[in-house]
Protein backbone atom coordinates (compact mmCIF):
# COMPACT_ATOMS: atom_id res chain seq x y z
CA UNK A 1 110.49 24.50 84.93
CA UNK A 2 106.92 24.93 86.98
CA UNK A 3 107.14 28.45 85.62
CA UNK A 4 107.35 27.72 81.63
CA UNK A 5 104.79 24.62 82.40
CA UNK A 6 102.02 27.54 83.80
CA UNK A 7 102.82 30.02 80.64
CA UNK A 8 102.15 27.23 78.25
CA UNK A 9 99.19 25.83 80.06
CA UNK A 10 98.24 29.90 80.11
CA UNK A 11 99.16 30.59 76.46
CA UNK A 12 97.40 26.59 75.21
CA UNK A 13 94.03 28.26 73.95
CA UNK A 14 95.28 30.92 72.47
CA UNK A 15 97.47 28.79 70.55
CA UNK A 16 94.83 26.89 69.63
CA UNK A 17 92.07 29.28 68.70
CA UNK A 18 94.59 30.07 66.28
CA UNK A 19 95.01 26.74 64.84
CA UNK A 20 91.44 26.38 64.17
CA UNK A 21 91.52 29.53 63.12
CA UNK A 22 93.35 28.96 60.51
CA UNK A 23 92.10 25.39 59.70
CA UNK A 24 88.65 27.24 59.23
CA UNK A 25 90.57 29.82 56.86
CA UNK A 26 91.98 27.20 54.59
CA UNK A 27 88.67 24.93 54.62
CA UNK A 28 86.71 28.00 53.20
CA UNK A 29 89.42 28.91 50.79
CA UNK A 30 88.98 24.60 49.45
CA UNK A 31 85.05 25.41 49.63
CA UNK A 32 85.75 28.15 47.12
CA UNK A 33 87.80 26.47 45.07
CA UNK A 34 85.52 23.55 44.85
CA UNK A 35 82.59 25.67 43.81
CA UNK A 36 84.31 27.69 41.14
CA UNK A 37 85.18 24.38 39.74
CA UNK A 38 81.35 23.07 39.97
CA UNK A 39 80.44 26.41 38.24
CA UNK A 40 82.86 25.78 35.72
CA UNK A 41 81.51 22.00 35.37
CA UNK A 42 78.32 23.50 34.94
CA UNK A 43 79.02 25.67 32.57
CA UNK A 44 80.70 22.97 29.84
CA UNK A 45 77.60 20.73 30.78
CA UNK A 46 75.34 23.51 29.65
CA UNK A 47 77.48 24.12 26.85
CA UNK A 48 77.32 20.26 25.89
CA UNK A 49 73.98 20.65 26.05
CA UNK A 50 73.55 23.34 23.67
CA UNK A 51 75.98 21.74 21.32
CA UNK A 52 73.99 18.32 20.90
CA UNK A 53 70.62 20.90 20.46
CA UNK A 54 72.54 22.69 18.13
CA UNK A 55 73.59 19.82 16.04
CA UNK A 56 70.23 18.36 16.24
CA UNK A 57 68.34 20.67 15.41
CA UNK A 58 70.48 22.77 13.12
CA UNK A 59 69.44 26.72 12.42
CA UNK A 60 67.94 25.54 8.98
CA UNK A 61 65.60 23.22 10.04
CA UNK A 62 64.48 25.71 13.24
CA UNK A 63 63.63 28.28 10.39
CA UNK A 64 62.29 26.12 7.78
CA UNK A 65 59.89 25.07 10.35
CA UNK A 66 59.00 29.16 10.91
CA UNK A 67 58.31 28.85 7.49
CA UNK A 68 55.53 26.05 7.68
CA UNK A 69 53.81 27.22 11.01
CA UNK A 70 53.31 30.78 9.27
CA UNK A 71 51.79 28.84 6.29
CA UNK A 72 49.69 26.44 8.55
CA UNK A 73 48.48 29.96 10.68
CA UNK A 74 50.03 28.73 13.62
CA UNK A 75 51.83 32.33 14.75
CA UNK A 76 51.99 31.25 18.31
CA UNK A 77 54.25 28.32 17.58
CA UNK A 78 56.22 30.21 14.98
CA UNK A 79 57.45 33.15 17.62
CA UNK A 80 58.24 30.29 20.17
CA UNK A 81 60.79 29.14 17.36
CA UNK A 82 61.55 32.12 16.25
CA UNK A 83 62.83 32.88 20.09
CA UNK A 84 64.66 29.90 20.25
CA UNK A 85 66.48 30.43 17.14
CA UNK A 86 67.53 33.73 18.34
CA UNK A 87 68.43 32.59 21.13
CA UNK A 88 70.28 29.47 20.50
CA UNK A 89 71.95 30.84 17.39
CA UNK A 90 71.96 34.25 17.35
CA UNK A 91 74.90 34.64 14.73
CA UNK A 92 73.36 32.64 12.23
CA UNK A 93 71.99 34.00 9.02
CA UNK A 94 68.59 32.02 9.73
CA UNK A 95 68.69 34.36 12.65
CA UNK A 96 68.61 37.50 10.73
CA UNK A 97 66.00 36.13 8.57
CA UNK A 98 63.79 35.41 11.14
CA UNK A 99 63.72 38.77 11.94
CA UNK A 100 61.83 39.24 8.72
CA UNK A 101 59.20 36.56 9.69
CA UNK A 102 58.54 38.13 13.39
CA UNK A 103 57.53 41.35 10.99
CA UNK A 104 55.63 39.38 8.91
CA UNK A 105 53.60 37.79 11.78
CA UNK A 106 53.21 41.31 13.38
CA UNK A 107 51.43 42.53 10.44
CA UNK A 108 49.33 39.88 10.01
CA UNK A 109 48.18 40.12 13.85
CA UNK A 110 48.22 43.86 13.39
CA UNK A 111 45.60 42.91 10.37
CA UNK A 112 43.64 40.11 12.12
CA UNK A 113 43.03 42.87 15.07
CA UNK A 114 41.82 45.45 12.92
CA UNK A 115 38.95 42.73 11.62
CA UNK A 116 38.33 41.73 15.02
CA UNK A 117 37.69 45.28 16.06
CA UNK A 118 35.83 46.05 12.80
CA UNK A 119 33.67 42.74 13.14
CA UNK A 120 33.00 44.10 16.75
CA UNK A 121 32.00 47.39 16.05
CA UNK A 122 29.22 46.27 13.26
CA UNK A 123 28.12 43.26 14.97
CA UNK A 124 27.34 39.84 13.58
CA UNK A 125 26.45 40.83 9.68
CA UNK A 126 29.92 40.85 8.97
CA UNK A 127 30.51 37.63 9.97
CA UNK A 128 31.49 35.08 6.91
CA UNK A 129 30.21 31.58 6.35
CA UNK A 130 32.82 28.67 5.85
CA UNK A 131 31.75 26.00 3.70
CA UNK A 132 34.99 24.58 4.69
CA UNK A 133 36.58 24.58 7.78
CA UNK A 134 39.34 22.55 9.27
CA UNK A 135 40.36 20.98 13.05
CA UNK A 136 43.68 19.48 13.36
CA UNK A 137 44.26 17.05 10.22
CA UNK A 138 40.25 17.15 9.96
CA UNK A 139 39.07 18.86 7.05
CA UNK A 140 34.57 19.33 6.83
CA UNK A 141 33.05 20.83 3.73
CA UNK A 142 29.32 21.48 4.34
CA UNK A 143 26.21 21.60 1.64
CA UNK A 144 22.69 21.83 1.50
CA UNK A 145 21.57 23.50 4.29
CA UNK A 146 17.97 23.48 4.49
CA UNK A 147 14.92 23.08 7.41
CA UNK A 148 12.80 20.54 7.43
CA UNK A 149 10.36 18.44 10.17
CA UNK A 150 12.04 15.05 8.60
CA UNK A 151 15.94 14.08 8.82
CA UNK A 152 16.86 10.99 6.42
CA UNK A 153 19.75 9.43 6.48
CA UNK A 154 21.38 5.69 5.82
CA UNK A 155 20.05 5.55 2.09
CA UNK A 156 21.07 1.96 0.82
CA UNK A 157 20.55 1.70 -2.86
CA UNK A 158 20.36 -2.57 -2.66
CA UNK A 159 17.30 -2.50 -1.29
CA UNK A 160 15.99 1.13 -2.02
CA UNK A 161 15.67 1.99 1.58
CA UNK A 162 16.38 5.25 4.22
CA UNK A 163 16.25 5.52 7.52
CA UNK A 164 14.10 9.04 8.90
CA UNK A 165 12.99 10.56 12.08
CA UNK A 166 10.65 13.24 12.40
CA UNK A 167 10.78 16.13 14.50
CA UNK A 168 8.46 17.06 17.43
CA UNK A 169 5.67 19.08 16.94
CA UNK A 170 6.69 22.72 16.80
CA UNK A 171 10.04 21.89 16.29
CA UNK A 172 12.09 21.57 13.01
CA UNK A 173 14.98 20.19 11.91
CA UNK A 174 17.99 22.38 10.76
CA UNK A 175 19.28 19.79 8.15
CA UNK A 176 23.20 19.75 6.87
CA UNK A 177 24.80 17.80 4.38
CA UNK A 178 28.84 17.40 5.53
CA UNK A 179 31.90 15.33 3.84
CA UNK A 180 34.85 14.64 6.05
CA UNK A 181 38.21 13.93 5.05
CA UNK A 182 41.58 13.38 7.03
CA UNK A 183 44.82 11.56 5.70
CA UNK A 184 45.15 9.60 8.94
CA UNK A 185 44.47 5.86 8.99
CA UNK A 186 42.76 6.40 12.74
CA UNK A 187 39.24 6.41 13.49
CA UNK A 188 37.95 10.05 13.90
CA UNK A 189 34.93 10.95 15.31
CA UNK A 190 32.80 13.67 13.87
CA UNK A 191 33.04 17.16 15.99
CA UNK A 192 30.74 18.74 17.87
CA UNK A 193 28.65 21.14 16.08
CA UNK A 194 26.38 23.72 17.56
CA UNK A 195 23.47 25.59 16.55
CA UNK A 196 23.03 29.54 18.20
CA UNK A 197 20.24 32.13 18.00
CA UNK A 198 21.23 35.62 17.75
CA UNK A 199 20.24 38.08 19.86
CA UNK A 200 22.16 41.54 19.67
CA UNK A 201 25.78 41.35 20.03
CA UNK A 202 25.45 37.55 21.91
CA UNK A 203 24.10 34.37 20.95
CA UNK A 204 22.67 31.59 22.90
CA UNK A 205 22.72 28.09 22.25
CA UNK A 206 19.63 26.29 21.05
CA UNK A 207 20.85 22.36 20.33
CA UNK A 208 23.69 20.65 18.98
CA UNK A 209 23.97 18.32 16.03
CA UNK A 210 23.62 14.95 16.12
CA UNK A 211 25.38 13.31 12.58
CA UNK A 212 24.69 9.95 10.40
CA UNK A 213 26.20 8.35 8.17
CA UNK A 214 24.46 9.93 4.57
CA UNK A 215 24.47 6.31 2.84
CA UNK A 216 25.47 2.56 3.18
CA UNK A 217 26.86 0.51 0.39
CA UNK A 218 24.86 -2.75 1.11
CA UNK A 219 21.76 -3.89 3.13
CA UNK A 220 24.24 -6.22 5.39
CA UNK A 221 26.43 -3.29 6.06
CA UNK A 222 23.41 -1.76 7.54
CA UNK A 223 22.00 -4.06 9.36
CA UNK A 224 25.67 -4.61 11.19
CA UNK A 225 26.52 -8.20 9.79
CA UNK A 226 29.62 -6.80 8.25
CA UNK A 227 31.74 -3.07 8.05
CA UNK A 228 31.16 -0.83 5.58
CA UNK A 229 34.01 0.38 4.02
CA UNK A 230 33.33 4.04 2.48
CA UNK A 231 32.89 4.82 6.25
CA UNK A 232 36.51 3.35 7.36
CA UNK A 233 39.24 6.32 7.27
CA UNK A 234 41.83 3.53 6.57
CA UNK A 235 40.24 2.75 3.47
CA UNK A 236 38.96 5.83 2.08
CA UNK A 237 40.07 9.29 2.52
CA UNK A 238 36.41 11.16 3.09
CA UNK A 239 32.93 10.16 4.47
CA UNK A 240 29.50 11.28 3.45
CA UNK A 241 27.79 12.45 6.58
CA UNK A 242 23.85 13.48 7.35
CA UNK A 243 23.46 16.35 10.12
CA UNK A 244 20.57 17.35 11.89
CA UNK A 245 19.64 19.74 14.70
CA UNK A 246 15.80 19.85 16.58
CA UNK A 247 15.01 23.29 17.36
CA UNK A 248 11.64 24.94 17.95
CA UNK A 249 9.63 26.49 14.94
CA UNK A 250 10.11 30.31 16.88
CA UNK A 251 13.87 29.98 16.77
CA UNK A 252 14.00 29.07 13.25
CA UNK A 253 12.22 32.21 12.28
CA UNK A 254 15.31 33.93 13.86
CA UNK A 255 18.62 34.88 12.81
CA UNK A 256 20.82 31.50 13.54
CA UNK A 257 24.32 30.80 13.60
CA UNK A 258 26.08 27.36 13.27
CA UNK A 259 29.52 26.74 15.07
CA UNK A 260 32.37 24.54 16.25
CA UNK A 261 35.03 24.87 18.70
CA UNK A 262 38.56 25.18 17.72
CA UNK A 263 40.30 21.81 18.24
CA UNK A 264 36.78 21.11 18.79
CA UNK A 265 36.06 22.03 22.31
CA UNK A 266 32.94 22.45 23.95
CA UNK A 267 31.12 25.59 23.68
CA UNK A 268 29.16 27.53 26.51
CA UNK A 269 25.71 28.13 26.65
CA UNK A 270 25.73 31.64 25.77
CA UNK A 271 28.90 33.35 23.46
CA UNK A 272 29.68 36.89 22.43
CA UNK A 273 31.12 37.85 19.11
CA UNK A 274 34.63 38.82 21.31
CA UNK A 275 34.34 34.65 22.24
CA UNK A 276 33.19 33.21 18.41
CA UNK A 277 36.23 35.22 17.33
CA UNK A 278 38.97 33.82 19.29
CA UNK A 279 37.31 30.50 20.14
CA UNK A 280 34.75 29.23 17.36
CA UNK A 281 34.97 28.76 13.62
CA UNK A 282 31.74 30.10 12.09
CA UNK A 283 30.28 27.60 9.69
CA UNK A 284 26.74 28.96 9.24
CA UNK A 285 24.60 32.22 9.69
CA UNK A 286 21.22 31.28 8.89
CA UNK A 287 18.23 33.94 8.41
CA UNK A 288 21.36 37.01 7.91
CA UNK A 289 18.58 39.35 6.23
CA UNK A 290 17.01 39.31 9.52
CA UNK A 291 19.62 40.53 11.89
C-alpha cells in the first residue's frame, strides 16, 4: 500500500501538468472561437452600417451631387464623391457614369494647368480682370475705377449731402465703385480687398481697401437714429458700396493689381503669380500698358 501511495505522490505533477495542459488547450481553442465570432459581429455591424449609408444616401443622389460640384467648380469635392460612390456602390450604373465625370474633371485640370503654365511663362499681361467675382454665396460686381485725392461716399439725397475724406499729400486714392449681393438673410461683411504693385514676376502689397456704404436713403438713417434698409441683406438682395485705397502718387504711376483671397483670406505682403493663381481672384490690373 506504502508502495502505490509513493508512485502516485511520484507520478501527482505529471498528472497534473497535464491537466492544465489541457485546460490551457481548450481555453485557447474558446478564445478562438470567441474572436471569430467578434469578427463575424463586426463584420454585419459594418455591413449595417453601409446599408443605412446606402439607403440614405442612395447612388442617385451621390452622383447628382457630382453633377452640381462640377457645375459650381468645386473638382476637389466632386472626386471625394466620386470615390465614395465607387466605393460604396461599385455595381451601380451611377458608378459607371461617374467614370465619365472623373474624365471630365481630368481634362478640365489638364486645361486649367496648361493656363497656369502659360500665364507663368508670359508673366502678369495675361492676367484677366473680373468685374465679377464670387466668395461663397457672395457675389461683387465692381465699376468705375478711377484715382482721385478725394473719396465720397454716404450721398443722402434728403438733404443733398456726402460725406468725403481727402488723401494725404502725395498720396491718392484708388477709388472703386462695388455692388454686393448674397441670397442669405445674414449679415455679411464686405471682404478684404487688396491693392499690389507689380514688380517683375511678384507683386507687393501697397494698402488695402477700406469700403462705405455708396448712399443712405434718409438724413436719420445717417445720422444713426434709425436702420437703413437698402443696406440690410434681409431686406434687399444687393448693397451699393464706395471703395477706396491711399497709396502714394509713385505707386500709382506703376503697374497695379487689385485682389482678394479665396474664401476671403488674408493675403501676404508680397505674392508671386504661382500664389495669385491658386490663392487670389484677380479683380483689377491697373496701368497694364505699363508692365
Amino acid at each position: 500500500m506504502n508502495h502505490i501511495i509513493k508512485i502516485l505522490i511520484a507520478i501527482a505533477p505529471t498528472l497534473l501538468f497535464c491537466n492544465c495542459n489541457g485546460g490551457k488547450i481548450k481555453l485557447d481553442s474558446e478564445c478562438d472561437s470567441l474572436m471569430n465570432v467578434i469578427k463575424d459581429k463586426d463584420k454585419y455591424i459594418k455591413e449595417l452600417k453601409d446599408s443605412i449609408l446606402i439607403f440614405s444616401y442612395p447612388a442617385d443622389q451621390r452622383y447628382n451631387s457630382i453633377l452640381k460640384l462640377i457645375e459650381s467648380n468645386d473638382l476637389g469635392k466632386a472626386k471625394q464623391e466620386i470615390s465614395a460612390l465607387k466605393r460604396i456602390l461599385p455595381k451601380s450604373n451611377e458608378a459607371l457614369l461617374a467614370d465619365v465625370q472623373q474624365n471630365k474633371i481630368n481634362k478640365i485640370e489638364e486645361a486649367k494647368r496648361i493656363e497656369e503654365e502659360r500665364i507663368k511663362a508670359q508673366g502678369f499681361k495675361v492676367i484677366k480682370d473680373h468685374s465679377v467675382i464670387s466668395l461663397g454665396h457672395l457675389k461683387c460686381t465692381f465699376s468705375s475705377f478711377s484715382y482721385g485725392r478725394t473719396f465720397t461716399f454716404g450721398s443722402c439725397d434728403e438733404v443733398n449731402e456726402y460725406s468725403y475724406e481727402t488723401a494725404d499729400k502725395d498720396c491718392t486714392y484708388i477709388l472703386v465703385s462695388m455692388s454686393m449681393s448674397t441670397k442669405s438673410k445674414d449679415y455679411v461683411s464686405v471682404p478684404s480687398f487688396y491693392v499690389y504693385r507689380i514688380s517683375g514676376n511678384k507683386a507687393t502689397q501697397c494698402n488695402f481697401f477700406r469700403d462705405e456704404y455708396a448712399n443712405w436713403t434718409s438724413y436719420g438713417a445717417k445720422i444713426g437714429n434709425y436702420s437703413d434698409d437698402n443696406h440690410d441683406f434681409s431686406k434687399v438682395n444687393s448693397v451699393r458700396y464706395k471703395l477706396a485705397s491711399e497709396i502714394s502718387l509713385k505707386d500709382s504711376k506703376l503697374p497695379l493689381i487689385i485682389l482678394v483671397g479665396n474664401n476671403n483670406k488674408s493675403l501676404p505682403e508680397e505674392v508671386t503669380i504661382d500664389y495669385i493663381l491658386k490663392n487670389c481672384q484677380v479683380i483689377k490690373l491697373l496701368n497694364r500698358e505699363k508692365l
